[in-house]
Protein backbone atom coordinates (compact mmCIF):
# COMPACT_ATOMS: atom_id res chain seq x y z
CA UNK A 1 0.00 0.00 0.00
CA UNK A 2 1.38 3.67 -0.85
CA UNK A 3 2.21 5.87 2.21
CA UNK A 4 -0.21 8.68 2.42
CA UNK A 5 1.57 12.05 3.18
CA UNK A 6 -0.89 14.49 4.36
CA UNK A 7 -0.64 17.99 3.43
CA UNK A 8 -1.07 19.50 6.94
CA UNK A 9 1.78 17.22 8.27
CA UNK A 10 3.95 18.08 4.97
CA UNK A 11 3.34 22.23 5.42
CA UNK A 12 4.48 21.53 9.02
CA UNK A 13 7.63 19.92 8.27
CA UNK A 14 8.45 23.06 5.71
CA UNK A 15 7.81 25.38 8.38
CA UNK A 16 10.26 23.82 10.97
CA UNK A 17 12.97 23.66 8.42
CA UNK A 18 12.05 27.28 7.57
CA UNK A 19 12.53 28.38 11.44
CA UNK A 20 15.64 26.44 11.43
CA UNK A 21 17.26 28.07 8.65
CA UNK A 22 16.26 31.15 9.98
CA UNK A 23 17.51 30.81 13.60
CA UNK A 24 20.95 29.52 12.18
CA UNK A 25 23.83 32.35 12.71
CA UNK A 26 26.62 30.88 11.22
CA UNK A 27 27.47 28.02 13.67
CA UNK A 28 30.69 27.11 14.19
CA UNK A 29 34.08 26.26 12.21
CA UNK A 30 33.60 22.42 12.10
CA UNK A 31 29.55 22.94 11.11
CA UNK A 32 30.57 25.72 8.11
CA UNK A 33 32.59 22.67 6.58
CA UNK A 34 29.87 20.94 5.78
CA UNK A 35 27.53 24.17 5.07
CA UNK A 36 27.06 25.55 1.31
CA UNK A 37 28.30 28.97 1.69
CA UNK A 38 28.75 32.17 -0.83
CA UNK A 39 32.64 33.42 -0.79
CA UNK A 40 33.37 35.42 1.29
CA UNK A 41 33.63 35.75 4.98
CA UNK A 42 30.99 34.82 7.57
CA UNK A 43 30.13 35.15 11.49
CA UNK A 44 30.63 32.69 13.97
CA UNK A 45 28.61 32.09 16.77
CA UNK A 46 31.05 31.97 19.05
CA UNK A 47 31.38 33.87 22.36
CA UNK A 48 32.73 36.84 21.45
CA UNK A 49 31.66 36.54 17.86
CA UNK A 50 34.49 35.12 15.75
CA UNK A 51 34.61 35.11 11.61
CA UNK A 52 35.98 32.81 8.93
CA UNK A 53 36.26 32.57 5.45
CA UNK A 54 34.22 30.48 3.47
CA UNK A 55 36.38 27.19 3.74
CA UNK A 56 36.09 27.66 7.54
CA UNK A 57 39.24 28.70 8.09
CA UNK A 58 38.89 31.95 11.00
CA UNK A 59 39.69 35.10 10.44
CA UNK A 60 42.97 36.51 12.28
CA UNK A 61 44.00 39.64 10.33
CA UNK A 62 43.99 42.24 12.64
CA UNK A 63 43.31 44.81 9.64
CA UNK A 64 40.08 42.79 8.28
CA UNK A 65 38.83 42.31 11.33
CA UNK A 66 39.39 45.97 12.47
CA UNK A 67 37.29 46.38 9.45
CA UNK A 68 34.36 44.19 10.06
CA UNK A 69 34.38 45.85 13.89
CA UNK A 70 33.83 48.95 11.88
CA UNK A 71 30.49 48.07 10.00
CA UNK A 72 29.19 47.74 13.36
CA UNK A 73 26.85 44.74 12.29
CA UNK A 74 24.10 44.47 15.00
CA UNK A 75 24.47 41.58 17.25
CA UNK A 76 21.13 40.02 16.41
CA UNK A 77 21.50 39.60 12.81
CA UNK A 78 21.78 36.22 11.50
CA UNK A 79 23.50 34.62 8.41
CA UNK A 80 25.65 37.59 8.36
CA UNK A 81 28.21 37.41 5.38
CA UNK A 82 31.08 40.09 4.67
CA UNK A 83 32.93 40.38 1.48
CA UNK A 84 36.80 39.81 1.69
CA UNK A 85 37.62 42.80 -0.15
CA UNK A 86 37.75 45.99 1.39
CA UNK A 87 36.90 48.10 -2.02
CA UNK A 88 33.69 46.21 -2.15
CA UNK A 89 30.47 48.49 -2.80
CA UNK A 90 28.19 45.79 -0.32
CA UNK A 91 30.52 45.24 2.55
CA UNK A 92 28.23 42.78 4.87
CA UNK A 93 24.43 41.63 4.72
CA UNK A 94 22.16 39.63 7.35
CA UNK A 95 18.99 38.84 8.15
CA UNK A 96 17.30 40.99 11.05
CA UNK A 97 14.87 40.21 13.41
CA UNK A 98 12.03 40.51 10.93
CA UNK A 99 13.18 38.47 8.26
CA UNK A 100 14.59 41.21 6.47
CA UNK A 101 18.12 40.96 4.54
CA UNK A 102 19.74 44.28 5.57
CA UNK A 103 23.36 45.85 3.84
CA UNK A 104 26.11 47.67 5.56
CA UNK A 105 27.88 49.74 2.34
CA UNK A 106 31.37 50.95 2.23
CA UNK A 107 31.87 54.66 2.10
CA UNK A 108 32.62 55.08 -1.00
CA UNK A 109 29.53 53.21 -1.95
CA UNK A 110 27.16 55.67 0.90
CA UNK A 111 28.73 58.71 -1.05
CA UNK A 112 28.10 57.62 -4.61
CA UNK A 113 24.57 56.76 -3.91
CA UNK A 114 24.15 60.38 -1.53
CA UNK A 115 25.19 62.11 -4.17
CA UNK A 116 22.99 60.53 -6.82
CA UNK A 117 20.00 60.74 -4.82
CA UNK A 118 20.51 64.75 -4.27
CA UNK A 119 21.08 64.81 -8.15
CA UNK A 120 17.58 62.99 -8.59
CA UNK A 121 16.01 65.49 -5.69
CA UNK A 122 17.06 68.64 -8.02
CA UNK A 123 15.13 66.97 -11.17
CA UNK A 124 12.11 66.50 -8.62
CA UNK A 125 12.32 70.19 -7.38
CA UNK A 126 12.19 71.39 -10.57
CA UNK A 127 9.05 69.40 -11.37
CA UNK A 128 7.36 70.85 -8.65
CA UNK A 129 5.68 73.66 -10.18
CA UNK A 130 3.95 71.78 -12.88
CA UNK A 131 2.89 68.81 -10.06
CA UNK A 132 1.64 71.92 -7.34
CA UNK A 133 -0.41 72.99 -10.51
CA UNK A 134 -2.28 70.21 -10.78
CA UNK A 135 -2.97 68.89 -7.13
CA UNK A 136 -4.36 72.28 -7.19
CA UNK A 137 -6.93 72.25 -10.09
CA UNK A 138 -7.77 68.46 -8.74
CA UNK A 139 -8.37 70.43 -5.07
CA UNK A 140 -10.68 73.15 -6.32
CA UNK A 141 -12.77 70.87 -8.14
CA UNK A 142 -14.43 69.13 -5.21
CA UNK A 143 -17.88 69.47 -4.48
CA UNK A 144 -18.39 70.46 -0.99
CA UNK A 145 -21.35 68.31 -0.66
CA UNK A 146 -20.22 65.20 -1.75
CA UNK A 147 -17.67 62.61 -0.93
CA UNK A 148 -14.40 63.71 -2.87
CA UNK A 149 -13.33 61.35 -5.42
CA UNK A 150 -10.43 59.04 -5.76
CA UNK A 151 -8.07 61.85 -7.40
CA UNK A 152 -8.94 64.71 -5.46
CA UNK A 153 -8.09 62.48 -1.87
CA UNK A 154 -5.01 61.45 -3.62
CA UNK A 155 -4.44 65.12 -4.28
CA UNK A 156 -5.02 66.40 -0.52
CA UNK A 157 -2.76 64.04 0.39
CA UNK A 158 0.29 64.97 -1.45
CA UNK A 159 -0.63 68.68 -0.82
CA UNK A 160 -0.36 67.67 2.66
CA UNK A 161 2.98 65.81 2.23
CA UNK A 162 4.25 69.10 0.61
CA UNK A 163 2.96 71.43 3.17
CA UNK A 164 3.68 69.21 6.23
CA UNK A 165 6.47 66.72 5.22
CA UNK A 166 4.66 63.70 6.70
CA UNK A 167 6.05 60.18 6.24
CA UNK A 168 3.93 58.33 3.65
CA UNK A 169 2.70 55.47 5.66
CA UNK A 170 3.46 51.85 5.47
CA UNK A 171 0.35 49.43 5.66
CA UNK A 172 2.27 47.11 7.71
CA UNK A 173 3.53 49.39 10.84
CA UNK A 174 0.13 50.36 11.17
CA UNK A 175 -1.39 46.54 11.43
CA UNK A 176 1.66 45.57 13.64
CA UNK A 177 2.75 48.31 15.87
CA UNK A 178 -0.09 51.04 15.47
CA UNK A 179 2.48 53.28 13.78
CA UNK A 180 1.12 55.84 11.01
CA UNK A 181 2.28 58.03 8.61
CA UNK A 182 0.07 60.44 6.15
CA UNK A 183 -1.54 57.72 3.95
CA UNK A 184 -2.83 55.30 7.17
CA UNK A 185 -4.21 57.76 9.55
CA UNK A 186 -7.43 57.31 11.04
CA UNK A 187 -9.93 59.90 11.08
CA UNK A 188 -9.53 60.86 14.99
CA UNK A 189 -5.75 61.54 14.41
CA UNK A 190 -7.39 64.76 12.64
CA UNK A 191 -8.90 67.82 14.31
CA UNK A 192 -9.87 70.56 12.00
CA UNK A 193 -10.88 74.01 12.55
CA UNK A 194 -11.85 76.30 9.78
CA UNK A 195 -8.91 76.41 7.67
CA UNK A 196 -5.86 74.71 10.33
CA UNK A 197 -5.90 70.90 10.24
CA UNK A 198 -3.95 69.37 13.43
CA UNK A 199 -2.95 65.89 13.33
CA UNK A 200 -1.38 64.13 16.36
CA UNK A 201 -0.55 60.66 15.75
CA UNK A 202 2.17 58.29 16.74
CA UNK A 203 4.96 57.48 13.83
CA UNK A 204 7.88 55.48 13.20
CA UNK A 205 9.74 54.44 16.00
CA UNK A 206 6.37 55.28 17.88
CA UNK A 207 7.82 58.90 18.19
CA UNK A 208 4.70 61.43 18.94
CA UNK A 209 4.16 63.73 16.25
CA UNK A 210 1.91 66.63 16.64
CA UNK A 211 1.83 68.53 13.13
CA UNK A 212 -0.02 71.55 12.13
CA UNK A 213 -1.02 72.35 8.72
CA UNK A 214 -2.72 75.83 7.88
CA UNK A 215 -4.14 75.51 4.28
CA UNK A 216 -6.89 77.16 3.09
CA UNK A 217 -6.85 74.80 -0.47
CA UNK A 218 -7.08 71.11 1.36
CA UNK A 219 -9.03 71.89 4.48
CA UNK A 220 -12.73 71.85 2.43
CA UNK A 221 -11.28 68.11 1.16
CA UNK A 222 -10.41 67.19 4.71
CA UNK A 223 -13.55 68.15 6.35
CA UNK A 224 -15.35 66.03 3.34
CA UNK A 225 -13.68 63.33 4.49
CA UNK A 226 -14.64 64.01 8.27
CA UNK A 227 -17.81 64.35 7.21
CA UNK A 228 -18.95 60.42 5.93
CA UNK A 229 -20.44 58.53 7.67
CA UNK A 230 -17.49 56.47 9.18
CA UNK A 231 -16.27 55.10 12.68
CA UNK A 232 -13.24 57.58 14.14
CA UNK A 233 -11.11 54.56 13.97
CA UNK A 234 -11.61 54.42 10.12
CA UNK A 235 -9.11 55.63 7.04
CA UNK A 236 -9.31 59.08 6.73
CA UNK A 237 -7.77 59.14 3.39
CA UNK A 238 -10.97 56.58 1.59
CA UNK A 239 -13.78 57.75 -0.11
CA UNK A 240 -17.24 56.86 0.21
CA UNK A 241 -17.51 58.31 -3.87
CA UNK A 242 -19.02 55.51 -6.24
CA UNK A 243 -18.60 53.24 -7.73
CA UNK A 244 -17.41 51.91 -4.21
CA UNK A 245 -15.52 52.38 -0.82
CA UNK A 246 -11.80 53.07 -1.88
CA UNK A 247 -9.25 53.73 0.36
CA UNK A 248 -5.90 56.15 -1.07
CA UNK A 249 -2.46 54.12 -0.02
CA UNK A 250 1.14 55.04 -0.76
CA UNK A 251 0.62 53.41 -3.79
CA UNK A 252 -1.62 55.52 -4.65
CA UNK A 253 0.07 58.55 -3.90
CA UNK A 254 3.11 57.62 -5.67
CA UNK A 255 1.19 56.83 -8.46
CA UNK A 256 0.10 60.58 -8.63
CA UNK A 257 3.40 61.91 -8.55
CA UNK A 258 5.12 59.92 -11.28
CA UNK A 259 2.35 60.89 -13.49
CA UNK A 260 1.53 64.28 -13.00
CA UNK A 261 4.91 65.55 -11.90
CA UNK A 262 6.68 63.57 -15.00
CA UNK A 263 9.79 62.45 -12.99
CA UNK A 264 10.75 59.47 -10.81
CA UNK A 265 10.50 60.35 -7.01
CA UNK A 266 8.39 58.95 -4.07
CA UNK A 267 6.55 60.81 -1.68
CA UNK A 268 9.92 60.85 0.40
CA UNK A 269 11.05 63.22 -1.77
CA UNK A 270 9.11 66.02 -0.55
CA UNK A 271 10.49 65.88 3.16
CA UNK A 272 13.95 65.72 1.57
CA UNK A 273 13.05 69.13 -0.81
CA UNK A 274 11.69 70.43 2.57
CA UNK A 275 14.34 69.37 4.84
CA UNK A 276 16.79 70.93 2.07
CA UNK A 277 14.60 74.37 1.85
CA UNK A 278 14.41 75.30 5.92
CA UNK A 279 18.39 74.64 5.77
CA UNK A 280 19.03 76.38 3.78
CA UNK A 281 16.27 79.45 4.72
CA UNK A 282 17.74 79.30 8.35
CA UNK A 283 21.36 79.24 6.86
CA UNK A 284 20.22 82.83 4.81
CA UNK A 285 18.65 84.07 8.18
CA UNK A 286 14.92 83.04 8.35
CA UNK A 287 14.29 82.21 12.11
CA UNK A 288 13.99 79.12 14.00
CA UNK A 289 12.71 78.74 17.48
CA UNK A 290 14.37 75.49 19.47
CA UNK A 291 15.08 75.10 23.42
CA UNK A 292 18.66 74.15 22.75
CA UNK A 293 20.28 77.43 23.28
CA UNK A 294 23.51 75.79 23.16
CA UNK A 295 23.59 74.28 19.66
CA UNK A 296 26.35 76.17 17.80
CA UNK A 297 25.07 78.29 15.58
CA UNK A 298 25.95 76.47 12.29
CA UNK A 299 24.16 73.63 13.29
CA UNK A 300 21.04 75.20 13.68
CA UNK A 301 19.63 74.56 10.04
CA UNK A 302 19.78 70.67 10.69
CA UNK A 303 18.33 71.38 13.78
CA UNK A 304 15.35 72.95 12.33
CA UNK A 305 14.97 70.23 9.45
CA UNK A 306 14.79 68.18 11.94
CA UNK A 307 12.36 69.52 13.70
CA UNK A 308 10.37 69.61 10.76
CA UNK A 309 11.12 66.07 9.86
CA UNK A 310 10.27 64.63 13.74
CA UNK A 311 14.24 63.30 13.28
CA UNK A 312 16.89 63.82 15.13
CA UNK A 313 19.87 66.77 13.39
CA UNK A 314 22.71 63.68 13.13
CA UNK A 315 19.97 61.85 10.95
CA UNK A 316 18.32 64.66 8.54
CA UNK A 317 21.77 66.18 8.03
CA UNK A 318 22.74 62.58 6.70
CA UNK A 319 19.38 61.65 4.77
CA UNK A 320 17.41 64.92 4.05
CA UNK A 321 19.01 68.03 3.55
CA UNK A 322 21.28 68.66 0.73
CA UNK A 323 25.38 69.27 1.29
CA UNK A 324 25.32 72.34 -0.77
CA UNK A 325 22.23 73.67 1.56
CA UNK A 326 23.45 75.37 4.37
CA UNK A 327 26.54 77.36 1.95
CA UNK A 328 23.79 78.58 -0.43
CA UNK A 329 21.86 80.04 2.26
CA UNK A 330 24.32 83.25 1.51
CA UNK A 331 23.83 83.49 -1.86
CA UNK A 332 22.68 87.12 -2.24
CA UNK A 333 19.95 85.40 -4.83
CA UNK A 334 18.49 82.93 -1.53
CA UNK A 335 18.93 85.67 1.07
CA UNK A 336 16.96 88.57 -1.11
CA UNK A 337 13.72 85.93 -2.09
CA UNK A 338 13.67 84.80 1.83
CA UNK A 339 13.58 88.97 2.66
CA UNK A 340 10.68 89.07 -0.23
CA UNK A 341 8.99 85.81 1.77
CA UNK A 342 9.43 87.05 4.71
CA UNK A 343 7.41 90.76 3.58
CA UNK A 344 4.59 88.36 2.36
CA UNK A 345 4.18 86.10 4.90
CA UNK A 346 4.50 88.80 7.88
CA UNK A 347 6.62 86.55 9.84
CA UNK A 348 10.66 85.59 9.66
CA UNK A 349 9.42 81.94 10.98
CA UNK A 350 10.95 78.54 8.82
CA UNK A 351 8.07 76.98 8.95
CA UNK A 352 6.21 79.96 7.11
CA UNK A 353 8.53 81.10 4.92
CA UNK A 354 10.05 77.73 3.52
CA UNK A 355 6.42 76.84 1.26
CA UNK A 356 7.23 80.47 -0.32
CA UNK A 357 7.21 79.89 -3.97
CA UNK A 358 9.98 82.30 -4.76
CA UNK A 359 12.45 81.23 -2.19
CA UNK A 360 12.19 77.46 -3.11
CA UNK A 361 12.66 78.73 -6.71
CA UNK A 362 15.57 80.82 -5.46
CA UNK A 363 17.13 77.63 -3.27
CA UNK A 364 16.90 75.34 -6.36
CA UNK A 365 18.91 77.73 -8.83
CA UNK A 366 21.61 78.13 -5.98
CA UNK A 367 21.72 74.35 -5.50
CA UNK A 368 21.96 73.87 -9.35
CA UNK A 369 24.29 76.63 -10.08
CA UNK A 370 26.13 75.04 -7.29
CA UNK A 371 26.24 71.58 -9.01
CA UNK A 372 27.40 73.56 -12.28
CA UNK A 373 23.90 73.30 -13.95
CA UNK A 374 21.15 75.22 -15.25
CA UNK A 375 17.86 76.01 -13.29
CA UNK A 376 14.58 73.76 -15.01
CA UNK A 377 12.55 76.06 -12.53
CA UNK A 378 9.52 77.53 -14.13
């Protein structure tokens, strides 16, 4: 008679091997002999953590392994691998506690990729205008009496990504650790009062963010969306609007930029622009309030970028604002359009003058002169 494997019993037995392969860190010399292995050098578990090289032989080079100390690998990574060579762009990878292969880069690498990304953040600056154009026609065209359609949420929510650098939201922080960003707020994170919308909601890291936006353009969307008929723990970004209940995701939102602003950026981009633009507005003189009196005084525009951000100064200075922003705050182009912002807004404060058309136009001809370029700005 043929043995009958049952499915149940056969799914089990994958999902023990899985968990085994997953809770293996590297074992030990004698076990990586008999392990399939990429070259390359690898962790030991060992106490304290030892390496070897693929054939199991352990690392004793004081140099390499003054080098691996250096990536600072975090202790809880598993099947952590490091490249032998020292030039390489991907210097170490592992698995973290989620599952999730992770990289440690060399600096050469970190600088390469820096400095393309603030080459792709000019190209989405300049595409601003023509993207702010049309989140605006898609904003004026909502009924008030009606539940706003698909485009016109997805349009209040990049104004609001623009005007308040929120994070985007990830579906997954909000189902497993009741973190939020823009895109999976719930409708009591919102209180709105004629034209100021306050959100307080807890973020990444399950840092408190408390974030007020004062726009006279989204606010009739927003109190649409208030007003269906929904439980305060629902979406507020999803429309009631036939042909059905649809909710407006990252997705979504990213979906709107590529095609209306014509260039390839996420919704990131927009706290990196803004990060860039309060740099380099405090760096020309604009004004920014902060408790810590003792910061020097030419650290204060990654102080206020980060402010903005809900980061910390070491972390937007190294992912948000641009190198070139804090030395083009003196260009005498920047420093007259933030005196000309300043006049029209009636207040020297970042956070009002850094949304001034003319002194983000300025800030992106400095940054592109400054690049040897020409300005796209129109």
């Amino acid at each position: 008679m043929e043995s009958i494997v049952k499915p149940r019993q056969c799914r089990a037995r994958q999902a023990a091997g899985a968990r085994s392969r997953v809770n293996d860190t590297g074992g030990s010399v004698q076990a990586m002999r008999h392990v399939v292995r990429p070259p390359g050098l690898h962790r030991l578990s060992t106490r304290p953590p030892g390496w070897a090289d693929s054939q199991g032989v352990p690392v004793v080079d004081e140099a390499v392994l003054a080098r691996l100390g250096a990536l600072r690998i975090p202790p809880g990574w598993t099947h952590v691998w490091a490249s032998a060579d020292a030039t390489s762009p991907i210097q170490a990878t592992g698995i973290d506690a989620r599952g999730r292969t992770q990289y440690r880069y060399s600096a050469a690498a970190l600088e390469r990729s820096r400095a393309n990304k603030f080459s792709h953040l000019l190209e989405f600056a300049s595409s601003l205008p023509t993207l702010r154009h049309q989140v605006e026609n898609d904003l004026t065209r909502a009924s008030p009496d009606e539940p706003p359609e698909g485009p016109v949420v997805a349009a209040a929510a990049v104004r609001l990504l623009d005007r308040g650098l929120f994070r985007v939201g990830n579906e997954r922080y909000a189902r497993d650790n009741d973190t939020y960003g823009l895109t999976t707020l719930r409708r009591a994170h919102l209180t709105l009062e004629r034209d100021t919308a306050v959100f307080d909601f807890i973020g990444k890291e399950h840092i408190s963010h408390h974030k007020v936006v004062n726009d006279s353009t989204v606010a009739p969307v927003l109190r649409a969306l208030l007003a269906q008929d929904c439980a305060p723990t629902q979406r507020l970004f999803a429309t009631s609007a036939p042909p059905s209940w649809r909710r407006v995701d990252s997705a979504t939102v990213n979906s709107y930029i590529h095609t209306h602003g014509a260039v390839s950026a996420s919704a990131k981009a927009f706290r990196t622009w803004g990060a860039t633009v309060a740099a380099a507005a405090v760096a020309a003189g604009a004004v920014f309030s902060t408790t810590a009196h003792s910061r020097q005084e030419r650290l204060k525009p990654y102080d206020a970028a980060a402010q903005l951000l809900g980061n910390t100064p070491t972390v937007a200075r190294a992912a948000y604002v641009h190198p070139d922003a804090v030395s083009v705050g003196g260009d005498e182009e920047v420093v007259a359009a933030l005196e000309t912002a300043i006049a029209r807004q009636g207040s020297p404060l970042v956070e009002e003058v850094m949304h001034d058309p003319g002194l983000q136009a300025a800030v992106h001809t400095a940054l592109v002169r400054s690049a040897d370029g020409s300005s796209d700005w129109s």
